[in-house]
N, C-alpha and C. Protein backbone atom coordinates (compact mmCIF):
# COMPACT_ATOMS: atom_id res chain seq x y z
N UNK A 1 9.62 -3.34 13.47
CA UNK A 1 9.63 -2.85 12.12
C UNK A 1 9.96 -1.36 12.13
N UNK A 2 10.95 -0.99 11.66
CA UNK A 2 11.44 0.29 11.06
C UNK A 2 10.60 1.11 9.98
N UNK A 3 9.42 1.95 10.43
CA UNK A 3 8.86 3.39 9.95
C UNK A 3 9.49 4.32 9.48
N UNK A 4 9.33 4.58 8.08
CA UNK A 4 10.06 5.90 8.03
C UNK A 4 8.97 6.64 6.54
N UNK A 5 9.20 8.38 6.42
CA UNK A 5 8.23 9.29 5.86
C UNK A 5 8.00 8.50 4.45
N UNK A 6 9.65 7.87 4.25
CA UNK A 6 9.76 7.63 2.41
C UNK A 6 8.89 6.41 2.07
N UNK A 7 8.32 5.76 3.37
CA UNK A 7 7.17 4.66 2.99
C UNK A 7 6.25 4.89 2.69
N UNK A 8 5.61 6.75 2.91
CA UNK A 8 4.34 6.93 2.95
C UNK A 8 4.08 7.71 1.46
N UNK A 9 3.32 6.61 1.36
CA UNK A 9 2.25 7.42 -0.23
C UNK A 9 1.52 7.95 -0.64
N UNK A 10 1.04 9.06 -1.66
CA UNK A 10 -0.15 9.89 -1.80
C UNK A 10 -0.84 8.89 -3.19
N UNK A 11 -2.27 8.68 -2.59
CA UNK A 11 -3.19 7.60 -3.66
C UNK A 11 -4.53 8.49 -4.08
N UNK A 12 -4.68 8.01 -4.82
CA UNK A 12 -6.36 8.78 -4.99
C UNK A 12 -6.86 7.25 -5.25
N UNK A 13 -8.42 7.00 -4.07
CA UNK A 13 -9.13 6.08 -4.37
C UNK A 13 -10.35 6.56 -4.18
N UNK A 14 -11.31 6.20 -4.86
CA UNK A 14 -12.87 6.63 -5.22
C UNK A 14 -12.64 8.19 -5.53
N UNK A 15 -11.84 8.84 -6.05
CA UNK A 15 -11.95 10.38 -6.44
C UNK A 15 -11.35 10.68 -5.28
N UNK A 16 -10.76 10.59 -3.91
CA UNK A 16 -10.66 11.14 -2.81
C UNK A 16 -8.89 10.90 -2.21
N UNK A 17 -8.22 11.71 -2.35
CA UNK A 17 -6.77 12.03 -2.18
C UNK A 17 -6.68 11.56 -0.56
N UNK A 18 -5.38 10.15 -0.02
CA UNK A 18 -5.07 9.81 1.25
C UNK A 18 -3.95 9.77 0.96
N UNK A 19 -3.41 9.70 2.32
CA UNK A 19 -1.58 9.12 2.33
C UNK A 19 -2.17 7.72 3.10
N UNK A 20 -0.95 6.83 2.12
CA UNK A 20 -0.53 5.35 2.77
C UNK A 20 0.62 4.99 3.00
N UNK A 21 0.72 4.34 4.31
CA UNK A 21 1.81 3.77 4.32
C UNK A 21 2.00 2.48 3.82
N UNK A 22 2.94 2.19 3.34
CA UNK A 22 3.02 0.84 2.25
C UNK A 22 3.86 0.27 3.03
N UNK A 23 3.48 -1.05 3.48
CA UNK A 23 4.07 -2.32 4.81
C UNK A 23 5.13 -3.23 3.80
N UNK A 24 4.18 -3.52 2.58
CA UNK A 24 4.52 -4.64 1.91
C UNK A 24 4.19 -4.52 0.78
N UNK A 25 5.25 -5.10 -0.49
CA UNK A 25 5.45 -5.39 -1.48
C UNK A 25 4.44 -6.62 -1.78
N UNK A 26 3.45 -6.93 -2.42
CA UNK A 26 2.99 -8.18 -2.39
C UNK A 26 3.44 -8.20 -4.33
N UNK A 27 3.75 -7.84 -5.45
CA UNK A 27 4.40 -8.07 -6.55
C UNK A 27 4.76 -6.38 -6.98
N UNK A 28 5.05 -5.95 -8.38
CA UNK A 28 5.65 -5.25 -9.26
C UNK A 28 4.22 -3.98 -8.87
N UNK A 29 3.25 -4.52 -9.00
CA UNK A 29 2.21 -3.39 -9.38
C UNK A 29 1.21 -3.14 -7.92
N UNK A 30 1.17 -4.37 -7.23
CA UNK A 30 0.67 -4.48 -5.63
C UNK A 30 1.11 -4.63 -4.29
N UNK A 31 0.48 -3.15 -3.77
CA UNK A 31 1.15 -2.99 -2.27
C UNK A 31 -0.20 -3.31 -1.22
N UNK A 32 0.56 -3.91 -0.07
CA UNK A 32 -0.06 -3.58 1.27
C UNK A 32 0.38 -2.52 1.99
N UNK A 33 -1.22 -1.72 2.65
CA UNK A 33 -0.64 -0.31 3.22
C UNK A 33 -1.57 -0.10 4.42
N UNK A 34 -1.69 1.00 5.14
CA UNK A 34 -2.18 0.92 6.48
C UNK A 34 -2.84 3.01 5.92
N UNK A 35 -3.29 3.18 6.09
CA UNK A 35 -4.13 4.67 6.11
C UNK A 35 -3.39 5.80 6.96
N UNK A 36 -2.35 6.77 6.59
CA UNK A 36 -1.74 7.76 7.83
C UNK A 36 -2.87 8.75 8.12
N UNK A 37 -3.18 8.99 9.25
CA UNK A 37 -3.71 10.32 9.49
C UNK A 37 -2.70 11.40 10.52
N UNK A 38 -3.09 12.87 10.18
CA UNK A 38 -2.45 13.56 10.97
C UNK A 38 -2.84 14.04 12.17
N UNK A 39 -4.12 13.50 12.52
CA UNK A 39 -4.83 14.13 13.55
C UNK A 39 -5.39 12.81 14.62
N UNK A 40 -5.29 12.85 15.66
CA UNK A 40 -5.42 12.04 16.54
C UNK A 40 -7.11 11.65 17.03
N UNK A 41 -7.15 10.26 16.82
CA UNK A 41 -8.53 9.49 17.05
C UNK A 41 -8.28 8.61 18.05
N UNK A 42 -9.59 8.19 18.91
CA UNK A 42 -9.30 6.93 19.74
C UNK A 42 -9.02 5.93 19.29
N UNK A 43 -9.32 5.61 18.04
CA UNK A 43 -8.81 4.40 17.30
C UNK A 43 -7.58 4.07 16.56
N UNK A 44 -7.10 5.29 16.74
CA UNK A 44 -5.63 5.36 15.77
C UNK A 44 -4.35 4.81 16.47
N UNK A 45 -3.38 4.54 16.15
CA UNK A 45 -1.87 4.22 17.01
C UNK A 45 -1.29 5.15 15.95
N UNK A 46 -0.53 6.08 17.85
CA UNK A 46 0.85 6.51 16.77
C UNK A 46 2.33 6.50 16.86
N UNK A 47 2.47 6.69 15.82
CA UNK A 47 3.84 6.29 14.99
C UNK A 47 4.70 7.32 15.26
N UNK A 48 5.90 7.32 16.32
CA UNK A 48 6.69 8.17 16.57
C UNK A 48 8.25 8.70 15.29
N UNK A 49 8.25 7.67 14.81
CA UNK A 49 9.18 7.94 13.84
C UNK A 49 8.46 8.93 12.60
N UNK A 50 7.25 8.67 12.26
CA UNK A 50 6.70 9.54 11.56
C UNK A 50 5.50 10.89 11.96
N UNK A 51 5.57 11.05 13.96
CA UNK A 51 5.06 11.61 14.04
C UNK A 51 3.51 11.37 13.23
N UNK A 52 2.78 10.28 12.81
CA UNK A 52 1.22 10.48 12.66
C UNK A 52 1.06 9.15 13.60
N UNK A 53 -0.57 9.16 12.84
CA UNK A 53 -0.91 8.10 13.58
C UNK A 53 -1.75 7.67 11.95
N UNK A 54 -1.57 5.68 12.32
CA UNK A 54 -2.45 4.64 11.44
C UNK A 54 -3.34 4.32 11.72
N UNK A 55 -3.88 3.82 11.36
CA UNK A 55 -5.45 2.76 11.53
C UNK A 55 -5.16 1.32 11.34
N UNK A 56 -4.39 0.47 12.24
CA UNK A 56 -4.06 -0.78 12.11
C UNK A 56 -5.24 -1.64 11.54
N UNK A 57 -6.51 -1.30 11.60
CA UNK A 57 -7.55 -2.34 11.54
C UNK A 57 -7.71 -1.55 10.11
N UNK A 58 -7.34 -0.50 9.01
CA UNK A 58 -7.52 -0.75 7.83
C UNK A 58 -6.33 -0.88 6.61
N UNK A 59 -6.09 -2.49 6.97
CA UNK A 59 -5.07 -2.51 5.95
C UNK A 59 -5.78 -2.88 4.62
N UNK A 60 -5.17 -2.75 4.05
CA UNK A 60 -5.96 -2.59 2.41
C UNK A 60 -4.71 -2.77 1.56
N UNK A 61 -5.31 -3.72 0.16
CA UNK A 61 -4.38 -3.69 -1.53
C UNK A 61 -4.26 -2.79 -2.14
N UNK A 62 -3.48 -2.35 -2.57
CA UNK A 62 -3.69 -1.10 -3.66
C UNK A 62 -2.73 -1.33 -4.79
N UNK A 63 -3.15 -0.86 -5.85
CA UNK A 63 -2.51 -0.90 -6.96
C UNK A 63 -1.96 0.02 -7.12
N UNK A 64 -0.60 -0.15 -8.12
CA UNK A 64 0.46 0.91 -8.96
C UNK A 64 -0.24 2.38 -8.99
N UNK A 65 -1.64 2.33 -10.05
CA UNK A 65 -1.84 2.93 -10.59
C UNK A 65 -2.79 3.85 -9.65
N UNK A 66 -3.08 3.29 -8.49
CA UNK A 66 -3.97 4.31 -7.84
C UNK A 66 -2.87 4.99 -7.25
N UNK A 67 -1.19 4.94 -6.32
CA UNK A 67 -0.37 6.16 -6.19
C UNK A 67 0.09 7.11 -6.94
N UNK A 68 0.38 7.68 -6.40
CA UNK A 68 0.65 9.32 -7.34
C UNK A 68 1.86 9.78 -6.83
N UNK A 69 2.17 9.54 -5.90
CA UNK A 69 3.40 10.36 -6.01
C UNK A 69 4.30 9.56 -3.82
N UNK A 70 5.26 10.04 -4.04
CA UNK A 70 5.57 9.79 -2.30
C UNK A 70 4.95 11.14 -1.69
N UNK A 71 4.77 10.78 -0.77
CA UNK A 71 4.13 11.96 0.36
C UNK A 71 5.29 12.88 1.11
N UNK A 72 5.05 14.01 1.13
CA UNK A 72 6.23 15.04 1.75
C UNK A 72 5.53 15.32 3.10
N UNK A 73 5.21 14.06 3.86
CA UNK A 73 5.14 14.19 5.56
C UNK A 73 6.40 13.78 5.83
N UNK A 74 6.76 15.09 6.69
CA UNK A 74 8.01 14.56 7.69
C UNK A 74 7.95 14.19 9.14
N UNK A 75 8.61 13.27 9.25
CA UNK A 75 8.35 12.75 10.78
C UNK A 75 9.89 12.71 11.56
């Protein structure tokens, strides 16, 4: 699967601003996404095309209305 920056999204969920990367389209208003971080954990894998690293074990739904905007990480 081909990674790239323009997948990754800025969301606000519970009041608290993340970037996601969005895997999958599941309809019009719902995505599947994986959590980017920029800083390196033992639990994280990273992603050379975008330079971060994910959290494979938290994929999560998100709705339309919780993104805000695309994310200006460059990788």
């Amino acid at each position: 699967m081909d990674i790239y920056s323009q997948n990754i999204y800025e969301v606000i969920e519970n009041g608290n601003k993340k970037h996601i990367l969005i895997i999958y389209n599941i309809s019009e208003n719902h995505y599947v996404g994986l959590t980017v971080h920029s800083t390196k954990l033992d639990s994280l894998t990273y992603i050379k095309s975008i330079d971060r690293f994910i959290d494979i074990n938290d994929l999560q739904e998100y709705s339309k209305r919780n993104i805000k905007r695309i994310s200006l990480c460059q990788g």
